[in-house]
C-alpha atoms as a PDB file:
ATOM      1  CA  UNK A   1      12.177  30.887   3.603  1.00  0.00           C
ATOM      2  CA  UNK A   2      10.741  30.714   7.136  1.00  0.00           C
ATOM      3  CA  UNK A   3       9.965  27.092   8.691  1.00  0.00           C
ATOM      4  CA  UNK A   4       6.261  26.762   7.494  1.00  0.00           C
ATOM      5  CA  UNK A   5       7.717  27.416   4.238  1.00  0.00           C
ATOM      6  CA  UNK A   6      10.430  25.106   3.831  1.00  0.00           C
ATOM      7  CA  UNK A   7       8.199  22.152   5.545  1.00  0.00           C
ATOM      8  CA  UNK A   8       5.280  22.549   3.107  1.00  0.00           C
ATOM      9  CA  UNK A   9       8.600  22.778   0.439  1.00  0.00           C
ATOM     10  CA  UNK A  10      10.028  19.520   1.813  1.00  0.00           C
ATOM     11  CA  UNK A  11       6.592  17.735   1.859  1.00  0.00           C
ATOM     12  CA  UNK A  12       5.442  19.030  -2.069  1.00  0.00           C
ATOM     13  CA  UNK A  13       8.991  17.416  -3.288  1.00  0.00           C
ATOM     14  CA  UNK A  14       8.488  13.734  -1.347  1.00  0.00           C
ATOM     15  CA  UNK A  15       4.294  13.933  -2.835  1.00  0.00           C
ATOM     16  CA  UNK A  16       5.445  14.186  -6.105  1.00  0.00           C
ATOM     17  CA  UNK A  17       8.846  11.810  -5.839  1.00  0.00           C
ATOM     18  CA  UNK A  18       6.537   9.059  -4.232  1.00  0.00           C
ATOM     19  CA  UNK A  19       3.794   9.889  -7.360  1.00  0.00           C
ATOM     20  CA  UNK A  20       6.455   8.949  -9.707  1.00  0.00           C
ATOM     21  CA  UNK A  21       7.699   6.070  -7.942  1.00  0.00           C
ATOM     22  CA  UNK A  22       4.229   4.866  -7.925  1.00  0.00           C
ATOM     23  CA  UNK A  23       3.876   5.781 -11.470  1.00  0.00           C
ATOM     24  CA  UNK A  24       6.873   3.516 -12.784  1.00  0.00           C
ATOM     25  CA  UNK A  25       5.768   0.710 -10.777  1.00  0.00           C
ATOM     26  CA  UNK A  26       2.168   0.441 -11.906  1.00  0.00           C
ATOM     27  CA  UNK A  27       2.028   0.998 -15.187  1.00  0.00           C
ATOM     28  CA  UNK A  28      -1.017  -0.881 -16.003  1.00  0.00           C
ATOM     29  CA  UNK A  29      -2.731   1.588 -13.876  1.00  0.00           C
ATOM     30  CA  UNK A  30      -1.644   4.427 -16.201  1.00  0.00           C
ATOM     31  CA  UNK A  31      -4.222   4.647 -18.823  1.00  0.00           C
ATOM     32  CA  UNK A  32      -2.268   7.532 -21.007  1.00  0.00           C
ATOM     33  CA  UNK A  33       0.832   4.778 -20.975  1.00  0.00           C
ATOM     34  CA  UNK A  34       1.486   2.210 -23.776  1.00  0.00           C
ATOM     35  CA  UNK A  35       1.462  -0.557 -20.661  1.00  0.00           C
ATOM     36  CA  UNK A  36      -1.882  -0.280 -19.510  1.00  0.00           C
ATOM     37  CA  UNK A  37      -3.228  -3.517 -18.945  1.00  0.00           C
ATOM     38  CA  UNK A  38      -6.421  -3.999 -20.082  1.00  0.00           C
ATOM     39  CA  UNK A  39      -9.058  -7.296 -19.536  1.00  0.00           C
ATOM     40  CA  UNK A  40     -11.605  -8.404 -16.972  1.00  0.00           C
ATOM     41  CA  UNK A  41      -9.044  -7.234 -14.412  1.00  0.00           C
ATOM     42  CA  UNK A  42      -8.393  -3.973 -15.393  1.00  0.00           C
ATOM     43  CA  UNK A  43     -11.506  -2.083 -17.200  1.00  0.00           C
ATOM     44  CA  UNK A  44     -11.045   0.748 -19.023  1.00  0.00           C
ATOM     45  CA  UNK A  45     -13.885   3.511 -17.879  1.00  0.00           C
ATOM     46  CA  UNK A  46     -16.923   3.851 -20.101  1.00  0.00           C
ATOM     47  CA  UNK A  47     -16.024   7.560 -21.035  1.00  0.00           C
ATOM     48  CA  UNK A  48     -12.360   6.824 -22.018  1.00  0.00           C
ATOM     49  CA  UNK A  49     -11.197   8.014 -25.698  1.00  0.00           C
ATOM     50  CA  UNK A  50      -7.510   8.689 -26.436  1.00  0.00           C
ATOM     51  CA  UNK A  51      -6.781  12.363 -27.381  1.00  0.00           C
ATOM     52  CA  UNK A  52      -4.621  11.062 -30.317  1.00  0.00           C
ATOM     53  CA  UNK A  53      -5.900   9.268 -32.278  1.00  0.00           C
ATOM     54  CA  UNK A  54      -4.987   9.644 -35.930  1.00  0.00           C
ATOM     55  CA  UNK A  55      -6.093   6.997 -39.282  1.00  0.00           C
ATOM     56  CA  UNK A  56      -3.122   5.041 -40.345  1.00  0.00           C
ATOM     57  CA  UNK A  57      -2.077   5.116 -43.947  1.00  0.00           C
ATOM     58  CA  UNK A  58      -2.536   1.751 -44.940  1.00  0.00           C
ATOM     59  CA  UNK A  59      -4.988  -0.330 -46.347  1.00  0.00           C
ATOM     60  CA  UNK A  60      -7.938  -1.878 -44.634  1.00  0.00           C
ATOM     61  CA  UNK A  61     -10.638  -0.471 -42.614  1.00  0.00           C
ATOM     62  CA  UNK A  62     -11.075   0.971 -38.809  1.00  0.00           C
ATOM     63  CA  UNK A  63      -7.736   2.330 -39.188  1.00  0.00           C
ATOM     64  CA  UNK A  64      -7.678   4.888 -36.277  1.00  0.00           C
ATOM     65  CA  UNK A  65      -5.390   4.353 -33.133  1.00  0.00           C
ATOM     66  CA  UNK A  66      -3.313   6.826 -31.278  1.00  0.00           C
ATOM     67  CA  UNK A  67      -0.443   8.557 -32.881  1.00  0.00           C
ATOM     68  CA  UNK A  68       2.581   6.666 -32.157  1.00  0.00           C
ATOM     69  CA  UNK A  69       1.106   3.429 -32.843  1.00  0.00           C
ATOM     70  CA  UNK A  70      -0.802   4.395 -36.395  1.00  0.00           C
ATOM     71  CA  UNK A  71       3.209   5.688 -37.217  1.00  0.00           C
ATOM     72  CA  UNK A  72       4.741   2.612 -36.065  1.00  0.00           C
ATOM     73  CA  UNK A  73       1.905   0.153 -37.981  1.00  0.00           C
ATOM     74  CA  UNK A  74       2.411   2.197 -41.132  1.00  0.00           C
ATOM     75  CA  UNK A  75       6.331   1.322 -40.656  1.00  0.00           C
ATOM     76  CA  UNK A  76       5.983  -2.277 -40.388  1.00  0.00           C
ATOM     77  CA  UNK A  77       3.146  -2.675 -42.893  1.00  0.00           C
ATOM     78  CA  UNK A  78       5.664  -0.808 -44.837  1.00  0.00           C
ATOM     79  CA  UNK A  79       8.688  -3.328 -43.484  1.00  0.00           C
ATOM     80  CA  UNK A  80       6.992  -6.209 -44.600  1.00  0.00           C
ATOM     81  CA  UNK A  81       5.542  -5.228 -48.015  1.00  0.00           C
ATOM     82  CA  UNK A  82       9.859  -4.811 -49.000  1.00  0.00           C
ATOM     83  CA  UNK A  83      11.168  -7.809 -47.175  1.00  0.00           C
ATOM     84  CA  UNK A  84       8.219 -10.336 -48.475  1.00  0.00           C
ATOM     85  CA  UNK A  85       6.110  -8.596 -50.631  1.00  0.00           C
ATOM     86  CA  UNK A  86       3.016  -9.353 -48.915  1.00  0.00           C
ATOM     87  CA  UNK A  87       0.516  -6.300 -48.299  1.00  0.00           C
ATOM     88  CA  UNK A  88      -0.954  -6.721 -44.636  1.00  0.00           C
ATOM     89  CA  UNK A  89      -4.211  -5.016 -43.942  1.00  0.00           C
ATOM     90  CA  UNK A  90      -6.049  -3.487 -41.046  1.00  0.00           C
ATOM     91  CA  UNK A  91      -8.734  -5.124 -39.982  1.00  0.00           C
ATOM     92  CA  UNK A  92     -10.301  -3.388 -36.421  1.00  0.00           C
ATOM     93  CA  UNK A  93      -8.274  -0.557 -34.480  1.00  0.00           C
ATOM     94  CA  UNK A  94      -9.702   1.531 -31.788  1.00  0.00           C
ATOM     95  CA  UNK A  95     -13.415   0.878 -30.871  1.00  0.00           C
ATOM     96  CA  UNK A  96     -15.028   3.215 -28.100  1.00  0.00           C
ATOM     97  CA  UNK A  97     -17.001   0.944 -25.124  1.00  0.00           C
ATOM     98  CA  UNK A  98     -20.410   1.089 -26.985  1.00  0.00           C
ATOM     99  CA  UNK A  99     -19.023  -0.341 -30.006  1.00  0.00           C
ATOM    100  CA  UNK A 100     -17.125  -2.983 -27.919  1.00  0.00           C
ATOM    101  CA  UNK A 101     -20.433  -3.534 -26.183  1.00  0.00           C
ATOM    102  CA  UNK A 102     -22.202  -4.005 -29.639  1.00  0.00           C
ATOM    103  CA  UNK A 103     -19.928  -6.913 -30.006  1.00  0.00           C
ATOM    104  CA  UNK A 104     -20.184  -8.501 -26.819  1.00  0.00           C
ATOM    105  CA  UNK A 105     -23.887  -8.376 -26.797  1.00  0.00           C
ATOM    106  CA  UNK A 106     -24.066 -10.212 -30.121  1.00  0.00           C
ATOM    107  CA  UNK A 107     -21.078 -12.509 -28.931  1.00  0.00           C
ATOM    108  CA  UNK A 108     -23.629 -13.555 -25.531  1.00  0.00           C
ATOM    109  CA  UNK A 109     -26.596 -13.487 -27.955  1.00  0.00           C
ATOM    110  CA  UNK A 110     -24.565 -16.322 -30.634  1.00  0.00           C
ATOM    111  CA  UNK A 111     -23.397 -18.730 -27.237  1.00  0.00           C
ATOM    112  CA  UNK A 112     -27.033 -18.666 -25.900  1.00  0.00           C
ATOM    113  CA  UNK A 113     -25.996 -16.107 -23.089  1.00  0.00           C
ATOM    114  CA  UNK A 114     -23.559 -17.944 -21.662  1.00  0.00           C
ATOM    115  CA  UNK A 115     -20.864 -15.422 -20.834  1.00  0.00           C
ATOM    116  CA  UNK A 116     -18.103 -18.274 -19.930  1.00  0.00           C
ATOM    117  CA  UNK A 117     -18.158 -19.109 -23.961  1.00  0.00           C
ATOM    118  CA  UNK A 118     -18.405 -15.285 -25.326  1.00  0.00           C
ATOM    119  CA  UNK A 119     -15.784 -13.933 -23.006  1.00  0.00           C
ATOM    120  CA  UNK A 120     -13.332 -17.097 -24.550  1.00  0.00           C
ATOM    121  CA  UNK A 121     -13.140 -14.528 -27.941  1.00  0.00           C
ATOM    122  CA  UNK A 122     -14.838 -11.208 -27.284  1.00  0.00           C
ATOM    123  CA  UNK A 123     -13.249  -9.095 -24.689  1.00  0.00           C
ATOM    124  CA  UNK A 124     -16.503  -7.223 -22.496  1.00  0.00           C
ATOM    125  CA  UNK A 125     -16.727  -3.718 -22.831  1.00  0.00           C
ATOM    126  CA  UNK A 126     -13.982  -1.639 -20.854  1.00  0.00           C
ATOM    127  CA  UNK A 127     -11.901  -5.107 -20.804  1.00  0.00           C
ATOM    128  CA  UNK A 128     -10.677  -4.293 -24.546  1.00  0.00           C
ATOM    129  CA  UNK A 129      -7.579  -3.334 -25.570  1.00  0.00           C
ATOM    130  CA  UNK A 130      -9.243  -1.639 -28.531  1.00  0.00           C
ATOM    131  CA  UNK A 131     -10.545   0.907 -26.701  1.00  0.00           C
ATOM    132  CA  UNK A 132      -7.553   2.261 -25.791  1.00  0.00           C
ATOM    133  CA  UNK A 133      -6.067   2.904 -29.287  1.00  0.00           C
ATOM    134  CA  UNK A 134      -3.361   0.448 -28.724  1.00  0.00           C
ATOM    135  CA  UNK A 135      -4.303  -2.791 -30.560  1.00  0.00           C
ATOM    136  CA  UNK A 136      -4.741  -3.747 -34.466  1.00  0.00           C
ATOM    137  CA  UNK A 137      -6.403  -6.478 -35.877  1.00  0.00           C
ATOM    138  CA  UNK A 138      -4.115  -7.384 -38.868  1.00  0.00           C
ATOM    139  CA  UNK A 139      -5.227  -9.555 -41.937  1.00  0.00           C
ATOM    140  CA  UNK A 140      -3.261 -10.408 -45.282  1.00  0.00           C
ATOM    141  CA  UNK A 141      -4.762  -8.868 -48.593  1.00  0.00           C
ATOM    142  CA  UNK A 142      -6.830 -12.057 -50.222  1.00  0.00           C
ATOM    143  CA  UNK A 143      -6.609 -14.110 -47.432  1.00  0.00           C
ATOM    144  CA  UNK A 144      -8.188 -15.200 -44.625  1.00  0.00           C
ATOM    145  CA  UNK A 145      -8.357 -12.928 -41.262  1.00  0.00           C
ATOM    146  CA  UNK A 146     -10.027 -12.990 -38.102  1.00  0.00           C
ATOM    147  CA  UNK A 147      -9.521 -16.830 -37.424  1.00  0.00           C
ATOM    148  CA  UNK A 148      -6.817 -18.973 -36.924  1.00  0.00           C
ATOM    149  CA  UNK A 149      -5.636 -19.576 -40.648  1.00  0.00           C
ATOM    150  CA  UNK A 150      -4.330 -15.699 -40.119  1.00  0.00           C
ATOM    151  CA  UNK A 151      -1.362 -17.570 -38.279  1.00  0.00           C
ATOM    152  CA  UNK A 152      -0.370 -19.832 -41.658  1.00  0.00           C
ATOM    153  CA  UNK A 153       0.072 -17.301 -43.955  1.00  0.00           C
ATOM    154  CA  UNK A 154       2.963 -15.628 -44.938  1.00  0.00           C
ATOM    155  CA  UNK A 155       1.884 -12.400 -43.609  1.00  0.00           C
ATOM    156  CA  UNK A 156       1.123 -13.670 -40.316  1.00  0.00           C
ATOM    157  CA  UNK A 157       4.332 -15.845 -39.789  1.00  0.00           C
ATOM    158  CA  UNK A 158       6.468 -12.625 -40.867  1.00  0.00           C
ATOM    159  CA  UNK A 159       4.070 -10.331 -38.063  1.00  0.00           C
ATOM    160  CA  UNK A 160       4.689 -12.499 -35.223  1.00  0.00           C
ATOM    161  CA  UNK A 161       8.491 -12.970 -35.838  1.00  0.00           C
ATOM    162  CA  UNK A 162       8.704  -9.481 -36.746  1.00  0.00           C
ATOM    163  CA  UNK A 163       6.128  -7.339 -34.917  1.00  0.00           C
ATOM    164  CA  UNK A 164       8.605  -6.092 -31.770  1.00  0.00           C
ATOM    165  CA  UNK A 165      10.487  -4.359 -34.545  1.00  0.00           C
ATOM    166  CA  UNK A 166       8.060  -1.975 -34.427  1.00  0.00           C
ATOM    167  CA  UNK A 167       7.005  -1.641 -30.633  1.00  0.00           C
ATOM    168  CA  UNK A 168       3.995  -4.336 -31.108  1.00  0.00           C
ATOM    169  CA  UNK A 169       3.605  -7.938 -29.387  1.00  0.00           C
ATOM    170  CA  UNK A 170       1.739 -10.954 -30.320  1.00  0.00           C
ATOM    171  CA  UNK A 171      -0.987 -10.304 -27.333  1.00  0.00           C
ATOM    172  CA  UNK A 172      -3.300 -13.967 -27.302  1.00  0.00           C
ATOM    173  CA  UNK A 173      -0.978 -17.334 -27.912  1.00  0.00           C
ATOM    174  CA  UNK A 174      -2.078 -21.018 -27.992  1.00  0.00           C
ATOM    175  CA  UNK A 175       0.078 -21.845 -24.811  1.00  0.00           C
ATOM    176  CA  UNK A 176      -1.076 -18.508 -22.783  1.00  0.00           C
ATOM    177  CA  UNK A 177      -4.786 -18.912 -22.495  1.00  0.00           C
ATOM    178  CA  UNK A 178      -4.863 -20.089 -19.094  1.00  0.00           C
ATOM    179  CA  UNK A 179      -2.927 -16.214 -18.246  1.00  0.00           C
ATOM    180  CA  UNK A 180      -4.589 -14.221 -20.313  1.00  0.00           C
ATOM    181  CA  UNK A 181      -7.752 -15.723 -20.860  1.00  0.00           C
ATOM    182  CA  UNK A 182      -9.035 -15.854 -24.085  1.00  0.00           C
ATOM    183  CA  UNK A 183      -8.017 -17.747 -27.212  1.00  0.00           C
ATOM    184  CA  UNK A 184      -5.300 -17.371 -29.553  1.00  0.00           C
ATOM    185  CA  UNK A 185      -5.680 -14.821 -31.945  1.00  0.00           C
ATOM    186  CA  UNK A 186      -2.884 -14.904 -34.187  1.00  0.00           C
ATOM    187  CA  UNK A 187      -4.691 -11.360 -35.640  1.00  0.00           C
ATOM    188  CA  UNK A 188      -4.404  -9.419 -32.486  1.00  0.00           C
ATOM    189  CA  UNK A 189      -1.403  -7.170 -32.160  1.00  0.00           C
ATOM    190  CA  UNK A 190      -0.555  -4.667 -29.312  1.00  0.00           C
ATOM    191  CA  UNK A 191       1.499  -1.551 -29.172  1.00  0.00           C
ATOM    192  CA  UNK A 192       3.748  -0.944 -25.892  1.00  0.00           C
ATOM    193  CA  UNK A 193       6.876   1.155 -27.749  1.00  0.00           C
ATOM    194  CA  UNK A 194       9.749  -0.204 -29.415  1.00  0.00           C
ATOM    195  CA  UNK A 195      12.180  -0.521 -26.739  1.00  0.00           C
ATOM    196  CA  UNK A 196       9.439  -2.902 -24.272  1.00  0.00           C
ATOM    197  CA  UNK A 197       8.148  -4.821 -27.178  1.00  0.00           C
ATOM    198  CA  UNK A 198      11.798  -6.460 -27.529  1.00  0.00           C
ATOM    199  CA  UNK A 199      12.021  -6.680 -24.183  1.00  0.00           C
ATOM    200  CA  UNK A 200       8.806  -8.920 -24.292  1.00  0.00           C
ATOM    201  CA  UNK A 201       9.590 -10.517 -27.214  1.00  0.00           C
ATOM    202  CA  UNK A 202      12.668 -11.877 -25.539  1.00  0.00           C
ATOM    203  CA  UNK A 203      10.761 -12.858 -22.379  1.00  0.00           C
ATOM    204  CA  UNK A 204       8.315 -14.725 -24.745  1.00  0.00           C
ATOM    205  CA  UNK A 205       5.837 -14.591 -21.839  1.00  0.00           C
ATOM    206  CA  UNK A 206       2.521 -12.909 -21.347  1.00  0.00           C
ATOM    207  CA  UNK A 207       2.332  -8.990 -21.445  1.00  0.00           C
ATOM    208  CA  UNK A 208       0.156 -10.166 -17.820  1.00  0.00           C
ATOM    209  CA  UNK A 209       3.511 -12.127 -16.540  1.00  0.00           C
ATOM    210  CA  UNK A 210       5.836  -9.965 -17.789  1.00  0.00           C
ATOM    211  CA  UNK A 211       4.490  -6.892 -16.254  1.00  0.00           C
ATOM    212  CA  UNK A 212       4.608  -8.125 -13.392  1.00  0.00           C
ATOM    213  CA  UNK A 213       9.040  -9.161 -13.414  1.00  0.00           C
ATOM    214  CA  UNK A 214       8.945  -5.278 -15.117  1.00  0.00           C
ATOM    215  CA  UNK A 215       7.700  -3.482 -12.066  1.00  0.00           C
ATOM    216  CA  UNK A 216       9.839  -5.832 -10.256  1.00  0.00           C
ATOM    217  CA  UNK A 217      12.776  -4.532 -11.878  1.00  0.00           C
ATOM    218  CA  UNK A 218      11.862  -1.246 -11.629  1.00  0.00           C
ATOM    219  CA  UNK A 219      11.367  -1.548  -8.032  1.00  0.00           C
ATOM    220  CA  UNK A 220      14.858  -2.826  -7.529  1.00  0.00           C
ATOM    221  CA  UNK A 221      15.799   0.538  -9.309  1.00  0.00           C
ATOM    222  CA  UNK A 222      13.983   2.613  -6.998  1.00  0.00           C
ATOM    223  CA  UNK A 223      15.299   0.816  -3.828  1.00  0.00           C
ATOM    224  CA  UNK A 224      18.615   0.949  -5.159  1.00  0.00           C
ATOM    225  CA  UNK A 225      19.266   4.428  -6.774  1.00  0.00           C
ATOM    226  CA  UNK A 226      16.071   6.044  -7.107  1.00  0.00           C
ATOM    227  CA  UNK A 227      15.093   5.608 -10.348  1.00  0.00           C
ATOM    228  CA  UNK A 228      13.309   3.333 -12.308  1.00  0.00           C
ATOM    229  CA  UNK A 229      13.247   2.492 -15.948  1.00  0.00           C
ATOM    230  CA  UNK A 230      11.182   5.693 -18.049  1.00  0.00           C
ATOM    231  CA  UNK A 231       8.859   4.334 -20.877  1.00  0.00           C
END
């Protein structure tokens, strides 16, 4: 290998070292991850459908998210039909950016235009986590879904204590509006992988606050041998 050679050699290797680095420490940035951070911060482009997605066998309707997130809601719809004999149903999974635009425009059109009162409940299109095939809207058979009495039932209670199980976290809380910005939603649940979500569901914090102590860690890694934490 002459000079030229082992210089263009030398430079390929430190490109694609520094690409990874990058890589682990933004991981909201990485649309194809399970930690992309989607909401008026981070938009998800207009043309963006996973390459996934699959219908999850379970009851309800607008079933469809990707893969390893239909899997993992068919295991703990599963999970909690034997441990409390409750039947949880699917309510809204992935919607592309015209169908989250549909709802926003009749969200502005109910609140008199006001977008400070829609964007309270309806994420604007490309600031949904919908649209990347990541999020379920779960409801109880025969009860109410879709507002706050969701959170009362026994289905609900046994989804937010037992969602991480299965690599999803309580997204919207009561006490985190002022981070993430919109309401609670006891309804809305969000895949990030089964190892993360327990993570997170230690942390009890934001997915927005605790992203940010995860790429700290990760950077730590980096700086000290290299290597950060894989997804």
């Amino acid at each position: 290998m002459n000079l030229l050679q082992e210089i263009l050699s030398l430079a390929a290797a430190g490109t694609m070292m520094l690409t990874s680095a990058l890589d682990t420490l933004t991981p909201q940035h990485d649309v194809k991850g399970f930690l992309f951070l989607a909401n008026r911060a981070y938009g998800v482009a207009q043309v963006y459908e996973p390459d996934d997605l699959r219908e999850a066998q379970v009851q309800g309707s607008v079933r469809r998210m990707r893969e390893e997130a239909s899997l993992a809601l068919e295991e703990m719809f599963a999970a909690c039909r034997e441990e409390t004999g409750v039947t949880l149903i699917s309510i809204s999974g992935y919607r592309s950016w015209q169908t989250q635009n549909n709802i926003w425009q009749r969200k502005l059109k109910n609140v008199k235009g006001s977008v400070e009162k829609a964007q309270e409940f309806v994420a604007p299109p490309g600031a949904s986590e919908h649209q990347l095939g990541l999020a379920m809207d779960i409801g109880q058979k025969h009860k109410p879904h879709l507002n706050q009495k969701f959170g009362d039932t026994e289905g609900g209670k046994w989804a937010r204590e037992n969602c991480w199980r299965f690599g999803f976290i309580l997204r919207y809380q009561a006490e985190w509006e002022e981070i993430t910005g919109y309401k609670e939603e006891p309804w809305h649940f969000r895949y990030v992988g089964k190892a993360l979500a327990e993570k997170t569901h230690k942390a009890n914090v934001p997915f927005e606050t605790w992203l940010i102590q995860y790429r700290y860690e990760n950077l730590m890694s980096i700086a000290r041998d290299g290597q950060g934490e894989q997804q």
